[in-house]
C-alpha atoms as a PDB file:
ATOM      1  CA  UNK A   1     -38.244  44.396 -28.971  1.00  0.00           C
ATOM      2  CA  UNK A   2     -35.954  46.308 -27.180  1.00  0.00           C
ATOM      3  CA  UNK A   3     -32.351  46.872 -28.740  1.00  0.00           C
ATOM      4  CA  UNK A   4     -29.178  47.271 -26.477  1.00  0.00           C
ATOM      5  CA  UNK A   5     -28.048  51.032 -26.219  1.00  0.00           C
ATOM      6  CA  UNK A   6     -24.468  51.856 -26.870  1.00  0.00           C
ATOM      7  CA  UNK A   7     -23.190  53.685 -24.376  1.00  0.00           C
ATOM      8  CA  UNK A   8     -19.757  55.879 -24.571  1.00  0.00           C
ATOM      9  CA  UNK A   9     -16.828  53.871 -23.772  1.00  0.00           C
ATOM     10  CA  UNK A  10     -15.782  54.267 -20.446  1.00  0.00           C
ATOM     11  CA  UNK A  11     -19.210  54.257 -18.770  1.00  0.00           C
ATOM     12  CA  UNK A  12     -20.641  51.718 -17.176  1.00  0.00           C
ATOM     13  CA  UNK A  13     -24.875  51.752 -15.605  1.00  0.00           C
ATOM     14  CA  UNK A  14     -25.464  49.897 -12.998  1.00  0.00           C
ATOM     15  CA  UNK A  15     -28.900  49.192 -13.240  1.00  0.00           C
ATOM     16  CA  UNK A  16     -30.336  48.508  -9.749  1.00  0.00           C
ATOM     17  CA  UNK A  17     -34.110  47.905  -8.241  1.00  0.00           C
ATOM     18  CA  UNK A  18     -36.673  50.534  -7.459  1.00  0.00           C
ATOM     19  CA  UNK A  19     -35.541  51.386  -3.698  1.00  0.00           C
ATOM     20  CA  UNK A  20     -32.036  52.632  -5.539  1.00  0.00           C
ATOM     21  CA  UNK A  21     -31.005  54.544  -8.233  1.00  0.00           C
ATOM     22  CA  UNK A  22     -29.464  53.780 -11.041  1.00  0.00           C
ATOM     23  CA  UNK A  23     -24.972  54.172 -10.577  1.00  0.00           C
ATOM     24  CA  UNK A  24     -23.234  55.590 -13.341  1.00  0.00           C
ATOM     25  CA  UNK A  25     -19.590  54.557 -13.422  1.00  0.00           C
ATOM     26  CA  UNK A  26     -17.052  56.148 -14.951  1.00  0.00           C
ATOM     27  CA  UNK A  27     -13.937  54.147 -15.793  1.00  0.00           C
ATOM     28  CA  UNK A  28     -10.603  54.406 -17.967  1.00  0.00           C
ATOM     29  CA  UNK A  29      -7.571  56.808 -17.881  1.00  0.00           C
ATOM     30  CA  UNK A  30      -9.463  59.359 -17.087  1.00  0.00           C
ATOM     31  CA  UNK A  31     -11.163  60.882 -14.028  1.00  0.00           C
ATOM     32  CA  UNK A  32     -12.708  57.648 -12.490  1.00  0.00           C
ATOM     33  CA  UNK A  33     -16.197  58.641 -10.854  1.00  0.00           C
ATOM     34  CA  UNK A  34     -19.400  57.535  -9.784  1.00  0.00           C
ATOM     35  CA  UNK A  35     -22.904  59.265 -10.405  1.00  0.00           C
ATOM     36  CA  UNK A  36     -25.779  58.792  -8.000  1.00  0.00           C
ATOM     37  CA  UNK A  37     -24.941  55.639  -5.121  1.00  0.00           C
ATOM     38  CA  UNK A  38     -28.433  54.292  -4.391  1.00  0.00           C
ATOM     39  CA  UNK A  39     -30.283  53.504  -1.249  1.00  0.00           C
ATOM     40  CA  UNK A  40     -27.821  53.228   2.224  1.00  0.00           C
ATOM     41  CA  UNK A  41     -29.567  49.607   3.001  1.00  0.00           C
ATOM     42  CA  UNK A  42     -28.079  48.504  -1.051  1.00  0.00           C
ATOM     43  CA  UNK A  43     -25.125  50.492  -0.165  1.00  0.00           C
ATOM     44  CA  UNK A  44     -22.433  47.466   0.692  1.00  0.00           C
ATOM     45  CA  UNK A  45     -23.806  45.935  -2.630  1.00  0.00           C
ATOM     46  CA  UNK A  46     -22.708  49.615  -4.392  1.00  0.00           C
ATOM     47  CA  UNK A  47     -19.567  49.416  -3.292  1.00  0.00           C
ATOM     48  CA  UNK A  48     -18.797  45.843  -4.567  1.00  0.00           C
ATOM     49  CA  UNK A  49     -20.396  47.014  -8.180  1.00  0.00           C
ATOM     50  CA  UNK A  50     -18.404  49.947  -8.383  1.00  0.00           C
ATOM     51  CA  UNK A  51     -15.524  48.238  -7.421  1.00  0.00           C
ATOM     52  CA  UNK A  52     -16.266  45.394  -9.792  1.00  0.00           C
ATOM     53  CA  UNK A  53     -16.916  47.969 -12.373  1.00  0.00           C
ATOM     54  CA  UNK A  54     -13.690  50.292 -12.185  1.00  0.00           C
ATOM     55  CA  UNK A  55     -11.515  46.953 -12.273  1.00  0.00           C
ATOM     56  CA  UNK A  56      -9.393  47.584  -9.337  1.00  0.00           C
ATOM     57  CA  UNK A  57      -8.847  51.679 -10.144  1.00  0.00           C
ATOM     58  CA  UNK A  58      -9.505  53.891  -7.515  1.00  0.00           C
ATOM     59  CA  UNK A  59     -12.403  56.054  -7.085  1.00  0.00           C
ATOM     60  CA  UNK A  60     -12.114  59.888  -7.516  1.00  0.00           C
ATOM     61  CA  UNK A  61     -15.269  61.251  -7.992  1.00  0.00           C
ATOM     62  CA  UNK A  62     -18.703  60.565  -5.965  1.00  0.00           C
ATOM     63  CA  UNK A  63     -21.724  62.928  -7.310  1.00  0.00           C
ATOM     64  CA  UNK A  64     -25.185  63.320  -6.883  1.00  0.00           C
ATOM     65  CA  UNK A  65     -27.599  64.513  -9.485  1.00  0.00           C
ATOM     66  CA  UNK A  66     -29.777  65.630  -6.341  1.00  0.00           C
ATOM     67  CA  UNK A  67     -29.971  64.093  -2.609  1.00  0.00           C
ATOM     68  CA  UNK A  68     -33.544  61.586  -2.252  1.00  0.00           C
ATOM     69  CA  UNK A  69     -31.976  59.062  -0.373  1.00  0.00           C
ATOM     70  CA  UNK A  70     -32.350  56.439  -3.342  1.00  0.00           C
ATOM     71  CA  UNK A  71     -29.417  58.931  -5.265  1.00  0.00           C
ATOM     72  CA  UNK A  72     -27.245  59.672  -2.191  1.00  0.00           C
ATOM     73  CA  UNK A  73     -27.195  56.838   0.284  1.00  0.00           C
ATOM     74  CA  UNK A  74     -24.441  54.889  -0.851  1.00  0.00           C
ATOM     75  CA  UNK A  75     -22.422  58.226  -0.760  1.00  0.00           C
ATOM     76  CA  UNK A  76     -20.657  57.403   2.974  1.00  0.00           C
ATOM     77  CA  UNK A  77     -19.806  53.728   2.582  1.00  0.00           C
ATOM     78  CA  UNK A  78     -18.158  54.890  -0.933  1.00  0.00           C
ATOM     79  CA  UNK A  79     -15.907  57.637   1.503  1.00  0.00           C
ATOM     80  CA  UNK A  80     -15.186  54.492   3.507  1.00  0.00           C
ATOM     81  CA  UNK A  81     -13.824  52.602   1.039  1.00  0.00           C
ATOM     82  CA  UNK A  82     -12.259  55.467  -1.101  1.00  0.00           C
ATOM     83  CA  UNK A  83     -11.161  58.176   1.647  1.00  0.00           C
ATOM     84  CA  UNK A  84      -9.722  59.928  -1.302  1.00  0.00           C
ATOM     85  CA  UNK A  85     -12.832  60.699  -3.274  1.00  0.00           C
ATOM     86  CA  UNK A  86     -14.340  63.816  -3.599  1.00  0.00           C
ATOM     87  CA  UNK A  87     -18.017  64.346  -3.236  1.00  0.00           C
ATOM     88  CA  UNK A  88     -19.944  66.972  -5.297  1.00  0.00           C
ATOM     89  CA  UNK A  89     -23.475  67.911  -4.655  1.00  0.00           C
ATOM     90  CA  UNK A  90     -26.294  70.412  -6.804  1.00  0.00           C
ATOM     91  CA  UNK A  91     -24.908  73.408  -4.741  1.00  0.00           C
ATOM     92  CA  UNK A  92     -28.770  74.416  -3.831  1.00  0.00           C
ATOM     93  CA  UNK A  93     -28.123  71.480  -1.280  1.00  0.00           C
ATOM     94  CA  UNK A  94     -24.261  71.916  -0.079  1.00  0.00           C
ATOM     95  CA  UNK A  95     -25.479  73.924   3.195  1.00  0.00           C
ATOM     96  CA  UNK A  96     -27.790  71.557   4.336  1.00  0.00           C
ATOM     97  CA  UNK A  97     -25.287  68.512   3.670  1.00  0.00           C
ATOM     98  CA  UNK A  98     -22.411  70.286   5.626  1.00  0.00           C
ATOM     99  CA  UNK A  99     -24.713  70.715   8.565  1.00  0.00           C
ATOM    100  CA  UNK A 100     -26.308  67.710   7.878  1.00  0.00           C
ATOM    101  CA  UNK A 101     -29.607  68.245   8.547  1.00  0.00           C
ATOM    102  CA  UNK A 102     -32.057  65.217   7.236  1.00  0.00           C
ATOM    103  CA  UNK A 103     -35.361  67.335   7.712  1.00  0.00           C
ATOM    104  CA  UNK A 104     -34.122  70.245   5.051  1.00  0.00           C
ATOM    105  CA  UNK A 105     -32.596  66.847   3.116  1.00  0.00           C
ATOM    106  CA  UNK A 106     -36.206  65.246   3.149  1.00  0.00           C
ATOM    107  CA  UNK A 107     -34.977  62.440   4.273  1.00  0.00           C
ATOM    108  CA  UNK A 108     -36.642  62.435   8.064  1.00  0.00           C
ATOM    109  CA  UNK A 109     -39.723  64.062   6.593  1.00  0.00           C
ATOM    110  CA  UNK A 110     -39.844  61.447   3.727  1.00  0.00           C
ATOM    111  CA  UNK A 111     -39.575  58.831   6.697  1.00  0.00           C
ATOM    112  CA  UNK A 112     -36.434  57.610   4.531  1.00  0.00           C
ATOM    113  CA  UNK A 113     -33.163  56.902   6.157  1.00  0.00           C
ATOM    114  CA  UNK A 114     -29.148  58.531   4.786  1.00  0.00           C
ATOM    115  CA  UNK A 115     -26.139  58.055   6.384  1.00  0.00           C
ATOM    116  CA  UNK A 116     -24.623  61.746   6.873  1.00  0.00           C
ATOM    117  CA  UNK A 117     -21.573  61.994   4.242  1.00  0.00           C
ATOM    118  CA  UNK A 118     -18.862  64.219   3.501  1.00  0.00           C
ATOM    119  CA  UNK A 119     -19.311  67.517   1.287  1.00  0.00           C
ATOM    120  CA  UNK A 120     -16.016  68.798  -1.115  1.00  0.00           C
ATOM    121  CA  UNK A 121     -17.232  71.268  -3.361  1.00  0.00           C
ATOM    122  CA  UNK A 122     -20.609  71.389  -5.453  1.00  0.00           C
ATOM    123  CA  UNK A 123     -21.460  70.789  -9.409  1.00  0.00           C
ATOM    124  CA  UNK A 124     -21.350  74.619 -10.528  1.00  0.00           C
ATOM    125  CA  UNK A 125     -24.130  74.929 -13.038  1.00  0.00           C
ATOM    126  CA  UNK A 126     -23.430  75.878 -16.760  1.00  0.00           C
ATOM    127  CA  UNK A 127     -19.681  74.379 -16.071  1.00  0.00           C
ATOM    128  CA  UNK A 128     -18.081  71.666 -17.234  1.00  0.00           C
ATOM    129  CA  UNK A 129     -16.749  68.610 -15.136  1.00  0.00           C
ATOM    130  CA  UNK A 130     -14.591  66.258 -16.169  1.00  0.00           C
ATOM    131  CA  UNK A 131     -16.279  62.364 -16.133  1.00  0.00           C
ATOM    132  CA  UNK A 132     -14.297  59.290 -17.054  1.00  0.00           C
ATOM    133  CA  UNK A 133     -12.480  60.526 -20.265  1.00  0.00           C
ATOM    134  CA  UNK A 134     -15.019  63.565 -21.280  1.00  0.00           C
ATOM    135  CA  UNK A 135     -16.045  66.871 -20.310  1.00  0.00           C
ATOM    136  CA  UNK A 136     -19.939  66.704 -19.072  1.00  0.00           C
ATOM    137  CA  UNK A 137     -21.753  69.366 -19.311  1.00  0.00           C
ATOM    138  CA  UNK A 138     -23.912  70.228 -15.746  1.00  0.00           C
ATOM    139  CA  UNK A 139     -27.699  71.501 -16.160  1.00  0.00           C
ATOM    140  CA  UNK A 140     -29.925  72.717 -13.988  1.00  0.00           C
ATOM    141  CA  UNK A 141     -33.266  70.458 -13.968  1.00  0.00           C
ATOM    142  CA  UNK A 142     -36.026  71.187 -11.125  1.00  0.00           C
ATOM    143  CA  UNK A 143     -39.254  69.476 -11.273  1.00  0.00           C
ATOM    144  CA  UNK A 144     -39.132  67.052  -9.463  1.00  0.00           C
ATOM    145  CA  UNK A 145     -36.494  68.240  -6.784  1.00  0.00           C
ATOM    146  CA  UNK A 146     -36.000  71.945  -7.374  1.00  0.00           C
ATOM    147  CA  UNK A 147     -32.195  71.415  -6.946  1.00  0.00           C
ATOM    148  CA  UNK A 148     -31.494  68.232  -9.354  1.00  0.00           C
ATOM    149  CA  UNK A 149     -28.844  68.258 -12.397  1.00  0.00           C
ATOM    150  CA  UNK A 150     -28.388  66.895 -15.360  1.00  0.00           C
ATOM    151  CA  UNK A 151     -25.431  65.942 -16.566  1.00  0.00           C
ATOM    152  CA  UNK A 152     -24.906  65.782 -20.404  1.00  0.00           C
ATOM    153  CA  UNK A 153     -21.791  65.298 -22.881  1.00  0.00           C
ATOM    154  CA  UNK A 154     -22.110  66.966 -26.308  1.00  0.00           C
ATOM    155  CA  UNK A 155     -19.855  64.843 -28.595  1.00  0.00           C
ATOM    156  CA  UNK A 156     -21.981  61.204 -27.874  1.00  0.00           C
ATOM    157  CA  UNK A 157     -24.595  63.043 -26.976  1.00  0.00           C
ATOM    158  CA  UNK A 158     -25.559  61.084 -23.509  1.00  0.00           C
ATOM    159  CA  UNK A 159     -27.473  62.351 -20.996  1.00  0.00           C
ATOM    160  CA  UNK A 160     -27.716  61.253 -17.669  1.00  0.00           C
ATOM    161  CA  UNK A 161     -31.240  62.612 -16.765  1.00  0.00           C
ATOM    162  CA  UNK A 162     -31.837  61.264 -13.112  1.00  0.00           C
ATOM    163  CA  UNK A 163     -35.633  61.560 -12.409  1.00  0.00           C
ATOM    164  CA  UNK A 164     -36.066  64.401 -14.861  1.00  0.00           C
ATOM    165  CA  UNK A 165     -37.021  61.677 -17.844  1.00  0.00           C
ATOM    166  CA  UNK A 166     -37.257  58.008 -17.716  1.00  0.00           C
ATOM    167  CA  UNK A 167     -38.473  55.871 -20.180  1.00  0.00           C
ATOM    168  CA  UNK A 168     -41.973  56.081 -18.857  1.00  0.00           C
ATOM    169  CA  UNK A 169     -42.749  58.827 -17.146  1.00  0.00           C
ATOM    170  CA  UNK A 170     -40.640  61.138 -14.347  1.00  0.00           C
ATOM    171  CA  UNK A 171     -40.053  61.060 -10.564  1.00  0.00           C
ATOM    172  CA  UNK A 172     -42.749  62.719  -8.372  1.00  0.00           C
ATOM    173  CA  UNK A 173     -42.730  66.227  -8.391  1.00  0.00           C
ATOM    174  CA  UNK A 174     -42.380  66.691  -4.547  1.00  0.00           C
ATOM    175  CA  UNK A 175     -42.635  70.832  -4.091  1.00  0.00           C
ATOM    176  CA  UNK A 176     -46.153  70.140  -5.676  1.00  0.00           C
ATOM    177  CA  UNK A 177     -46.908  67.455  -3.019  1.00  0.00           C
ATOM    178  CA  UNK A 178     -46.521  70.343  -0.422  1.00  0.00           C
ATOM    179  CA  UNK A 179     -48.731  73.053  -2.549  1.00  0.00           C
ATOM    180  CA  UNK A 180     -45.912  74.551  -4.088  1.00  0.00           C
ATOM    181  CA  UNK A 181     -46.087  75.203  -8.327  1.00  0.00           C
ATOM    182  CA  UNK A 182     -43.658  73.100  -9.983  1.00  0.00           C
ATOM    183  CA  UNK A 183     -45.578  71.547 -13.150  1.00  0.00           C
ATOM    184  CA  UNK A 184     -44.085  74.350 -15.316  1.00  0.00           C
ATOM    185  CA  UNK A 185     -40.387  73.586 -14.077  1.00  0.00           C
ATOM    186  CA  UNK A 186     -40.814  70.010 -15.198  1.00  0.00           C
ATOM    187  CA  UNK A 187     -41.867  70.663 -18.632  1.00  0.00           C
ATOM    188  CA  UNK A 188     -38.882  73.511 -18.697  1.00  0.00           C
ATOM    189  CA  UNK A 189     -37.029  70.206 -17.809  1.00  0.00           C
ATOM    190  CA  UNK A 190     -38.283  68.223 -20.240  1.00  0.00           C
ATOM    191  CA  UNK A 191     -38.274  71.187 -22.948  1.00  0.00           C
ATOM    192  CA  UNK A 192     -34.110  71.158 -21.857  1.00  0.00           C
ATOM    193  CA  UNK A 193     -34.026  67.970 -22.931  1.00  0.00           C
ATOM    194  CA  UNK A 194     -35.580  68.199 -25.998  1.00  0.00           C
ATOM    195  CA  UNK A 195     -32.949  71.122 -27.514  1.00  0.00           C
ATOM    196  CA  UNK A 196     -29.922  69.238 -26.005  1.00  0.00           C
ATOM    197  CA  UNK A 197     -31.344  66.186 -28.669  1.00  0.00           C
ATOM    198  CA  UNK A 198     -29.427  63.449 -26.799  1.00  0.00           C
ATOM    199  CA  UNK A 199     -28.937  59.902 -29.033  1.00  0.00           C
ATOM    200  CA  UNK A 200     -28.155  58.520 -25.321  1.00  0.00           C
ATOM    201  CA  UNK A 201     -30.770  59.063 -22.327  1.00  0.00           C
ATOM    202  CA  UNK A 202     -29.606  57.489 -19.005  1.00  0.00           C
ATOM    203  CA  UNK A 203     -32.428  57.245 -16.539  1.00  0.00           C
ATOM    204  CA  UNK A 204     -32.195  57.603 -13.063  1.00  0.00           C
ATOM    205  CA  UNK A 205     -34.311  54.000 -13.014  1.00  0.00           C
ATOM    206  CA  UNK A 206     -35.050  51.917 -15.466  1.00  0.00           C
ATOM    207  CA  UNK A 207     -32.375  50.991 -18.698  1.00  0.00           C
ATOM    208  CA  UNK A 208     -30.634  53.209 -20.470  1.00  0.00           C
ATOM    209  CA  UNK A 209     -32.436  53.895 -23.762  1.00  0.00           C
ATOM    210  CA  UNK A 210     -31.880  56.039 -27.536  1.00  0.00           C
ATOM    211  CA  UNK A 211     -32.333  56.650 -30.616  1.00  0.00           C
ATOM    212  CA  UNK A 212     -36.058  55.948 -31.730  1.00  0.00           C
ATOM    213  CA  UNK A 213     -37.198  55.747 -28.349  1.00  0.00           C
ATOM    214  CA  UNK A 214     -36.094  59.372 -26.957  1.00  0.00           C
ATOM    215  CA  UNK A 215     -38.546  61.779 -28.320  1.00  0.00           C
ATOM    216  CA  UNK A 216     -41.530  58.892 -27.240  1.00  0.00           C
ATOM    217  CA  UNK A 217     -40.376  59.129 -23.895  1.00  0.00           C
ATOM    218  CA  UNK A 218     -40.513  62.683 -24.186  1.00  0.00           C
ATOM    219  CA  UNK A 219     -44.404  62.684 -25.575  1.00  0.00           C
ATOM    220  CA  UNK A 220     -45.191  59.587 -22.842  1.00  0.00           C
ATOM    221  CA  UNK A 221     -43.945  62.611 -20.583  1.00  0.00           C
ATOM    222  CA  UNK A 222     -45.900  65.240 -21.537  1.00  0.00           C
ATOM    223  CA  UNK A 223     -48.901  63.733 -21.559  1.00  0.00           C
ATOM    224  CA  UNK A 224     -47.958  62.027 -17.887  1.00  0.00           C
ATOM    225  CA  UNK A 225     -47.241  66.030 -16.838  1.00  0.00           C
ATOM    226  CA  UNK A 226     -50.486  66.942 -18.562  1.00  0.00           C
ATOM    227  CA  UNK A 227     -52.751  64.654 -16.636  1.00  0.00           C
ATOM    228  CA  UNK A 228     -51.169  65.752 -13.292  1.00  0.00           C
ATOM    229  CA  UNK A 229     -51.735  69.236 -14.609  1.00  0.00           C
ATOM    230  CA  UNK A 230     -54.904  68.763 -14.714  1.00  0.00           C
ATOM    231  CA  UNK A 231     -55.652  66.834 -11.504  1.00  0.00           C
ATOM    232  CA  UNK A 232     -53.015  67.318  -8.807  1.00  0.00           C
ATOM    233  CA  UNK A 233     -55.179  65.536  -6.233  1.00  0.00           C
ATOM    234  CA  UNK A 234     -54.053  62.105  -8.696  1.00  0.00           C
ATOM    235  CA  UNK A 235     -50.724  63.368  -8.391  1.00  0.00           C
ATOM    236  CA  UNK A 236     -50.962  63.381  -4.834  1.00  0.00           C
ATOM    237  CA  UNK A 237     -52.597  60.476  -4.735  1.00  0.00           C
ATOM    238  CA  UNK A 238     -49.519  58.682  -6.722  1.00  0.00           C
ATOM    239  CA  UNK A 239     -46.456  60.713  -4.912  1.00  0.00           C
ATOM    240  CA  UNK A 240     -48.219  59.260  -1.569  1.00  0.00           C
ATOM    241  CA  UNK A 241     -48.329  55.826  -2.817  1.00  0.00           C
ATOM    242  CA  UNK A 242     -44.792  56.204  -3.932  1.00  0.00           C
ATOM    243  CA  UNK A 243     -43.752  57.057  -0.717  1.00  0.00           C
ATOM    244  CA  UNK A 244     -45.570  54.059   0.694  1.00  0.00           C
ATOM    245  CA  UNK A 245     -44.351  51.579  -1.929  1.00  0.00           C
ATOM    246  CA  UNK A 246     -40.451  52.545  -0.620  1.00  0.00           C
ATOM    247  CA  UNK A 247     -41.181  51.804   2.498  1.00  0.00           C
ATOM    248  CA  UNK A 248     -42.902  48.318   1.768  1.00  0.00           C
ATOM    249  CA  UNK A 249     -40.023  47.494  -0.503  1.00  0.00           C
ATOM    250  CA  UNK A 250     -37.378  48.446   2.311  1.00  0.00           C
ATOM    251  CA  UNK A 251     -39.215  46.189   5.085  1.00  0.00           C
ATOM    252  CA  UNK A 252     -40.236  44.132   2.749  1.00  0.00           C
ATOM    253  CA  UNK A 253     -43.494  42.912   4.997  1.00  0.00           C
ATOM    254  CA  UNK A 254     -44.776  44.608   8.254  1.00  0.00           C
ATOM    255  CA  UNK A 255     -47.711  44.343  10.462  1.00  0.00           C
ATOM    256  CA  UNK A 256     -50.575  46.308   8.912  1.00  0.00           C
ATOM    257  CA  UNK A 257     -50.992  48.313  11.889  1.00  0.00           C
ATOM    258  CA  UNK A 258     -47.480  48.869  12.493  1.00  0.00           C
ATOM    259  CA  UNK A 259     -47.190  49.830   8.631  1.00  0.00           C
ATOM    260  CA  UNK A 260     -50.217  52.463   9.042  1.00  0.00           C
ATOM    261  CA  UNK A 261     -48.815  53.753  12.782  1.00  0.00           C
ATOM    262  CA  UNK A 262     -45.265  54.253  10.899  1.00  0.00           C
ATOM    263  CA  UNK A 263     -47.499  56.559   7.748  1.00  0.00           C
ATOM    264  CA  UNK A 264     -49.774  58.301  10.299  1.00  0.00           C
ATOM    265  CA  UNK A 265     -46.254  59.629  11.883  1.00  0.00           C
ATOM    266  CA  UNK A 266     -44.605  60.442   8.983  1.00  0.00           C
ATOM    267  CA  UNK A 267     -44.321  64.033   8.701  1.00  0.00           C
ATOM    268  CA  UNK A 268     -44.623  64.340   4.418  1.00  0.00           C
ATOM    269  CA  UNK A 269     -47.662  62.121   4.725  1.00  0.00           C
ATOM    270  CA  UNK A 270     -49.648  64.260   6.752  1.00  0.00           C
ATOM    271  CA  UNK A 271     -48.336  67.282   4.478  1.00  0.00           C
ATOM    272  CA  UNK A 272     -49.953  65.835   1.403  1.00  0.00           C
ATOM    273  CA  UNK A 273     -53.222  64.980   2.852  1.00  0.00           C
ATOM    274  CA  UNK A 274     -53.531  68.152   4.186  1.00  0.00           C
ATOM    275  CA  UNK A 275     -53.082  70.280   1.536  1.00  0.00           C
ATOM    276  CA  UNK A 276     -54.666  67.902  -1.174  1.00  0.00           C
ATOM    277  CA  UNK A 277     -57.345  65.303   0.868  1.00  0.00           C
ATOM    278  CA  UNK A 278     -58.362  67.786   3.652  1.00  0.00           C
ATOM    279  CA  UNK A 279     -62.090  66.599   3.845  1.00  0.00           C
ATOM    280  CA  UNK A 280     -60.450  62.698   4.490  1.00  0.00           C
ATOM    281  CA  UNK A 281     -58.993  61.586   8.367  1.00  0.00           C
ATOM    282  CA  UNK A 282     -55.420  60.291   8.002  1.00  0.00           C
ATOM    283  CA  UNK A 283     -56.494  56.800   9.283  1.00  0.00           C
ATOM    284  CA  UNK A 284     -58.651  57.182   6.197  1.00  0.00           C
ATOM    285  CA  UNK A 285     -56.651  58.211   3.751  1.00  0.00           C
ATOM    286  CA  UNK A 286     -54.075  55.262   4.598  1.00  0.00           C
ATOM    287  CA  UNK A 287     -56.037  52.760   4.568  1.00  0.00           C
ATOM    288  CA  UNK A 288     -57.669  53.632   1.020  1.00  0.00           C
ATOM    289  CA  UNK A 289     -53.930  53.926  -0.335  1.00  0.00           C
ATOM    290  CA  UNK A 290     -52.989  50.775   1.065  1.00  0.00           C
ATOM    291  CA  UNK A 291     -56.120  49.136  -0.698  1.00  0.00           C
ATOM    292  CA  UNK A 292     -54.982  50.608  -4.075  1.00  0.00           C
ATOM    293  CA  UNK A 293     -51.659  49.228  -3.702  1.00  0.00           C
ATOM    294  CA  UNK A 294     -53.044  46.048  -2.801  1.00  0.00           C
ATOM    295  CA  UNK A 295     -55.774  46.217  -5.558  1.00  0.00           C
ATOM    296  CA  UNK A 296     -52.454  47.121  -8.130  1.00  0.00           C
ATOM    297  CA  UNK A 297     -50.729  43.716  -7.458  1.00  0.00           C
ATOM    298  CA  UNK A 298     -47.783  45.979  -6.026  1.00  0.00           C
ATOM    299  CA  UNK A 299     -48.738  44.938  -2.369  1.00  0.00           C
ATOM    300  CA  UNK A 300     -50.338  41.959  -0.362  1.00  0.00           C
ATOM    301  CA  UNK A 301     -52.161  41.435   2.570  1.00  0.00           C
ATOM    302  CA  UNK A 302     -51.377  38.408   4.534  1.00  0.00           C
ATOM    303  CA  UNK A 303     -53.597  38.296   7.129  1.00  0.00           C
ATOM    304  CA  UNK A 304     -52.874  40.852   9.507  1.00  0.00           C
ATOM    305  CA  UNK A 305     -49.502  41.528   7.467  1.00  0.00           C
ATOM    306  CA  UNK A 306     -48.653  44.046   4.225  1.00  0.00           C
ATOM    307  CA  UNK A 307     -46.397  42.065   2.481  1.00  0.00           C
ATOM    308  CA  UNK A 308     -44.313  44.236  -0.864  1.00  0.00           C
ATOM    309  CA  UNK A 309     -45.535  42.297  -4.080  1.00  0.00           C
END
């Protein structure tokens, strides 16, 4: 059974589906903010929770814990609505943001879509920033995106993890989807989290969770990290179906061929089967990760349609 977990007064999680990220709201006589806006198709829906959620206040704060379009794309419609608010980024990122360039951004590679926002400043790592009514600490966390932050406050002891931890698991670790080492910076990540001994861990998706449950999470990690350790081709194999799986849930249903003509141009795709799945064509490839996500139950065929399940 899973028990409710307190969070600090003053924050709020917005909980959202897998094509956004979690929001973190920050509410109360303090510095109102927002952590991490979701995907820009959910983003009219952000702004109506975050408005819901700081009860007519206005919005100061906008920050991302890293910029995957799931984390960032809610980022401009919140400047629309909030002119006022300031918008911090991991300052590995603050170049490419100014000059907004969706390529270095991953977004255009990814075959994921961002509407281009405003930068103000960027999180300074090993500071402090002020959140709701608390000062959050901001940690550096690459793994899986070599720029990501946490943010964590020392008195409740909450951290808001992003894709670093979950409750099962962590995000894909892109870099190594393009050959580059970055295993060993998740489990620094993950070792990170185990000295900062948060009660509170807020996910990036999924619920918040604590307590009892952290230092599971934490072994159902390792052992996750382990296994890719010791295949990468099944990492691969996964981040490429992840990838996939975004786009299903975004369209929702497509023609197969159009689906498989959209993959086959989609410059991140043709990365990882390069460097991992040489030996296979791309036609081939695709079509044997479309079966597994089909044989999974988290996609259907319809005919000549690939419908999200």
């Amino acid at each position: 059974m899973h028990v409710t977990t307190a969070l600090p007064q003053g924050v709020a999680v917005l909980e959202r589906g897998w094509l956004s990220s979690n929001n973190i709201v920050f509410h109360g006589e303090g510095v109102n903010a927002v952590v991490d806006t979701g995907y820009v198709t959910h983003a009219a829906q952000t702004v109506a929770l975050v408005e819901h959620a700081l009860g007519g206040r206005p919005l100061a704060l906008v920050i991302s814990t890293h910029l995957h379009s799931d984390h960032c794309g809610g980022n401009a419609a919140l400047q629309a609505r909030w002119p006022q608010a300031r918008t911090l980024v991991p300052p590995g990122q603050a170049e490419a943001v100014r000059r907004w360039d969706p390529v270095a951004l991953s977004h255009a590679p990814t075959g994921q879509r961002c509407a281009p926002f405003r930068l103000d400043g960027v999180l300074e790592l090993g500071r402090g920033i002020r959140l709701g009514d608390a000062e959050w600490e901001i940690h550096a966390a690459p793994g899986h995106d070599p720029h990501a932050v946490m943010l964590f406050e020392p008195i409740s002891a909450t951290l808001i993890s992003a894709d670093a931890l979950w409750e099962n698991g962590f995000g894909v670790v892109f870099p190594e989807l393009e050959g580059e080492d970055a295993f060993d910076a998740v489990g620094a990540s993950l070792d990170l989290v185990e000295r900062l001994q948060p009660r509170v861990v807020i996910p990036g998706h999924g619920r918040p969770f604590g307590g009892d449950a952290v230092a599971p999470a934490l072994a159902r990690a390792r052992s996750r990290l382990a296994a890719f350790v010791a295949s990468p081709r099944r990492h691969a194999s996964h981040g490429a179906k992840v990838l996939l799986k975004f786009k299903l849930l975004e369209l929702q249903s497509a023609p197969l061929d159009g689906f498989l003509a959209w993959a086959g141009g989609t410059p991140h795709l043709e990365t990882v089967r390069s460097v991992h799945f040489p030996e296979l064509s791309m036609d081939t490839w695709l079509r044997g990760l479309v079966d597994e996500l089909v044989q999974s139950g988290v996609a259907a065929r319809s005919g000549d349609r690939l419908d999200n399940a």
